[in-house]
Protein backbone atom coordinates (compact mmCIF):
# COMPACT_ATOMS: atom_id res chain seq x y z
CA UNK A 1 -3.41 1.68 -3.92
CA UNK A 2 -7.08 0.23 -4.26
CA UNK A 3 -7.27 1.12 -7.38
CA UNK A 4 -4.14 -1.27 -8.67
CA UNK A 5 -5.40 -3.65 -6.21
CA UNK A 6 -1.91 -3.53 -3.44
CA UNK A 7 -3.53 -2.42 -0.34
CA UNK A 8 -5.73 -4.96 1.73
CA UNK A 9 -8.05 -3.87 4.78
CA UNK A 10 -7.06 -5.69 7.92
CA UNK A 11 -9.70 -7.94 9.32
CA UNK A 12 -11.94 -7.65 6.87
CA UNK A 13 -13.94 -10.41 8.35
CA UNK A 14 -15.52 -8.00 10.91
CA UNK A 15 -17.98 -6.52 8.34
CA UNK A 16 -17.03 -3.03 9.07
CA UNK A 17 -16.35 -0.59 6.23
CA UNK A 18 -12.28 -0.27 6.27
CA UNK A 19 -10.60 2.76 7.57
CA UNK A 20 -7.02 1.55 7.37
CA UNK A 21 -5.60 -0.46 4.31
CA UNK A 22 -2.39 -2.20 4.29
CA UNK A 23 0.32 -3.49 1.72
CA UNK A 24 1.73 -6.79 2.61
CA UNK A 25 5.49 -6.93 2.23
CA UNK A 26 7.22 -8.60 -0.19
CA UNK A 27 9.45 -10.93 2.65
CA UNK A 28 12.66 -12.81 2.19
CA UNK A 29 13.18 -16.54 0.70
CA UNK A 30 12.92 -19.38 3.31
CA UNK A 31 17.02 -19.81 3.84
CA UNK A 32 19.36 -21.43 6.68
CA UNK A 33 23.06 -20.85 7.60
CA UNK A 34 25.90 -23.74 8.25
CA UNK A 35 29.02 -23.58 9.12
CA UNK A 36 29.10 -20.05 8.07
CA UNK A 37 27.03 -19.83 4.85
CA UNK A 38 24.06 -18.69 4.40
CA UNK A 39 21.77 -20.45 1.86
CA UNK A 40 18.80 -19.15 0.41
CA UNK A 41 18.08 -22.32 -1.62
CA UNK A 42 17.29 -21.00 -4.78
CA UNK A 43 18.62 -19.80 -8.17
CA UNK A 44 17.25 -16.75 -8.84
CA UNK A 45 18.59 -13.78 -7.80
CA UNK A 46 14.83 -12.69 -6.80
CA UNK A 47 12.69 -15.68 -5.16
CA UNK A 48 9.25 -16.77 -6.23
CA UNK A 49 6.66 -15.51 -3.85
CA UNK A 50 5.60 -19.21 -2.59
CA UNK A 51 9.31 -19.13 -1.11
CA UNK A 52 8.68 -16.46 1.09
CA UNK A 53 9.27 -16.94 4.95
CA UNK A 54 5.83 -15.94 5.95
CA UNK A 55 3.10 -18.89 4.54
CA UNK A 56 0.34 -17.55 2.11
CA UNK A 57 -2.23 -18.64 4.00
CA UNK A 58 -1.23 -16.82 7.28
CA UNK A 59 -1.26 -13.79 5.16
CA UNK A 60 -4.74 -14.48 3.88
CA UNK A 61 -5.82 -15.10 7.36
CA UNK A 62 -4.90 -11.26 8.49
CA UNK A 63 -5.53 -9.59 5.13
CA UNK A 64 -8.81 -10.85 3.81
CA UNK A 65 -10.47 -13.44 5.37
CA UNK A 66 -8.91 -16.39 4.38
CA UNK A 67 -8.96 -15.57 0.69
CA UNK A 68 -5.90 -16.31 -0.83
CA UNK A 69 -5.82 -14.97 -4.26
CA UNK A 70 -6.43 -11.23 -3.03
CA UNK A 71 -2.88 -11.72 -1.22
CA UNK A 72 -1.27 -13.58 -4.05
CA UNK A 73 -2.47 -10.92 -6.77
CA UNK A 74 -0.67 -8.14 -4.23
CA UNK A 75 2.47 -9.96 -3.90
CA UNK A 76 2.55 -11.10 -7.08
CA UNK A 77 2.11 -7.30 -8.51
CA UNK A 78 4.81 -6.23 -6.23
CA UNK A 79 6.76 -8.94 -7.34
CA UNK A 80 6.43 -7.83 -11.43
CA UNK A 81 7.50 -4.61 -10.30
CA UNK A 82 10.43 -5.16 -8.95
CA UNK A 83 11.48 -7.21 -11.60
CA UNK A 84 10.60 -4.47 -13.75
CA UNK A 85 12.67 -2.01 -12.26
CA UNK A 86 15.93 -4.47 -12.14
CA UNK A 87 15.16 -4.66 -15.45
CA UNK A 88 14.59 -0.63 -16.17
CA UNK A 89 18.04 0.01 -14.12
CA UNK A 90 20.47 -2.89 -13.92
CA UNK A 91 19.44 -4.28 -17.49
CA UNK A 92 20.41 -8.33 -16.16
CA UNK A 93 16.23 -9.88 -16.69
CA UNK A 94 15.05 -10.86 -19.30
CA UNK A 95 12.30 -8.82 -20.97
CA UNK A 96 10.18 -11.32 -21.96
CA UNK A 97 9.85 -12.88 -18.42
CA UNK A 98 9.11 -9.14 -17.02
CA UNK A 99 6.62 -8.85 -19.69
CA UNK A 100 5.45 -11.75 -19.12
CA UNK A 101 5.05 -11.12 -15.05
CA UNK A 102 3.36 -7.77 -15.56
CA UNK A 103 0.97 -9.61 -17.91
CA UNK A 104 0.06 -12.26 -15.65
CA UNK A 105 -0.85 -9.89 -13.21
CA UNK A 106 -2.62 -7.24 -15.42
CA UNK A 107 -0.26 -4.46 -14.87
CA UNK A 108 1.26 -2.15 -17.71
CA UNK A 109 4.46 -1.17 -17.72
CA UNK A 110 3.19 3.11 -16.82
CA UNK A 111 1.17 1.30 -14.00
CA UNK A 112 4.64 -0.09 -12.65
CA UNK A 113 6.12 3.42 -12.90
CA UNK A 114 3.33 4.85 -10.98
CA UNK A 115 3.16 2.13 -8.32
CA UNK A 116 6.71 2.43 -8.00
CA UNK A 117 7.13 6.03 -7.76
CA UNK A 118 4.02 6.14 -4.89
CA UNK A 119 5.35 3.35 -2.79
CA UNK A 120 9.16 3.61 -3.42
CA UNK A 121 9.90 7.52 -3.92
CA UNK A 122 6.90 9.35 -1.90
CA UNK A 123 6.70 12.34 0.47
CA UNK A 124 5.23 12.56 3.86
CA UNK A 125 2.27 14.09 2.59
CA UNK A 126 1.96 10.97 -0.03
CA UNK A 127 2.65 8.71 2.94
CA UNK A 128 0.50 9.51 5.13
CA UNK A 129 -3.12 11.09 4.68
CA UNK A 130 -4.14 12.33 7.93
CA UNK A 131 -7.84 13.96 8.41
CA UNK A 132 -8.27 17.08 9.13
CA UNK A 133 -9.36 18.26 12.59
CA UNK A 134 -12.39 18.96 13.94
CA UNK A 135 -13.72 22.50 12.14
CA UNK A 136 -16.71 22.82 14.34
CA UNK A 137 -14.81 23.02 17.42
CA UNK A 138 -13.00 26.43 15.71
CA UNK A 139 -16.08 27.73 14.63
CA UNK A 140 -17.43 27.57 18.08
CA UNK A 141 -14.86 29.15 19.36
CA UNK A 142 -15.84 32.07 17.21
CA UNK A 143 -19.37 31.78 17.45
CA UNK A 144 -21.60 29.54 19.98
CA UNK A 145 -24.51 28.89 17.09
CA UNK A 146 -22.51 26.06 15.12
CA UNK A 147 -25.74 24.94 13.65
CA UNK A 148 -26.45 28.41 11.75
CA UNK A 149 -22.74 28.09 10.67
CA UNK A 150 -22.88 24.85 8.89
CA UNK A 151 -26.27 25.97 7.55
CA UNK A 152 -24.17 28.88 6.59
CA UNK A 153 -20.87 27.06 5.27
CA UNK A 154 -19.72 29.05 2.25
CA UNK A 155 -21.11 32.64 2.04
CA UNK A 156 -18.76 35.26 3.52
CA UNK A 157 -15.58 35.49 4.36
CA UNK A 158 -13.78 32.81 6.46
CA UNK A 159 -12.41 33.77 9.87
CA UNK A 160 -9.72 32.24 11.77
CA UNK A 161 -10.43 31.55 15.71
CA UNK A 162 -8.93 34.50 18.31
CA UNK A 163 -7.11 32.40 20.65
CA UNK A 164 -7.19 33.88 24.37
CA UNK A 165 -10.04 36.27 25.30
């Protein structure tokens, strides 16, 4: 998700190294309902991202700082992509506005695949990367010298902990 530039660390503006990255979401058009319609005010079937509910700026503000273009760049991405895929499965867009969309927002069309397939189609292990526990805490359950263990870490065989006594 760095890597293809989608995922943004909140708060960035603490000087901290970032532990948790998020994307922002691609939000509905600004729209309003009368006398029983509901009116998104636009053409398209998918809205520009300057139409979206949530202002840019407010975005930029939890995301990075302020700085808008990081936010745009994301959105804009996501955007491409999904046109992509209406594109890849319905067949109704144009391909040279796609192209033209992943272009503007240096993505190729394998990059789309990829990004699609980790943030549309993944597992819970994809999902979610949880760190492992503590391994010192086992190994002192085996062994009270934890500091000859770690000076030890990879000769012998590995033990698992005896739970009880």
């Amino acid at each position: 998700m760095k890597e293809w530039k989608l995922a943004l660390p909140l708060h960035a503006e603490f000087r901290t190294l970032p532990m948790l990255f998020y994307v922002p979401p691609l939000l509905p058009v600004m729209a309003k309902t009368g006398d029983g319609v509901y009116d998104s005010s636009n053409e398209e079937l998918f809205s520009p991202i300057e139409k979206a509910r949530l202002p840019m700026e407010y975005l930029a503000r939890l995301f990075s700082a302020g700085n808008v273009e990081p936010v745009r760049l994301a959105l804009k991405k996501q955007y491409a992509i999904r046109l992509f895929k209406r594109m890849e499965t319905v067949g109704d867009m144009d391909p040279a506005v796609v192209k033209q969309a992943l272009a503007e927002v240096g993505c190729s069309e394998a990059e789309a695949e990829q990004i699609y397939r980790l943030t549309s189609l993944p597992t819970v292990d994809d999902r979610y990367v949880i760190p492992p526990m503590h391994r010192e805490e086992a190994m002192q359950m085996l062994n009270d010298d934890v500091l000859a263990d770690k000076g030890e870490a990879g000769f012998g065989f590995r033990e698992a902990p005896a739970r009880g006594a």
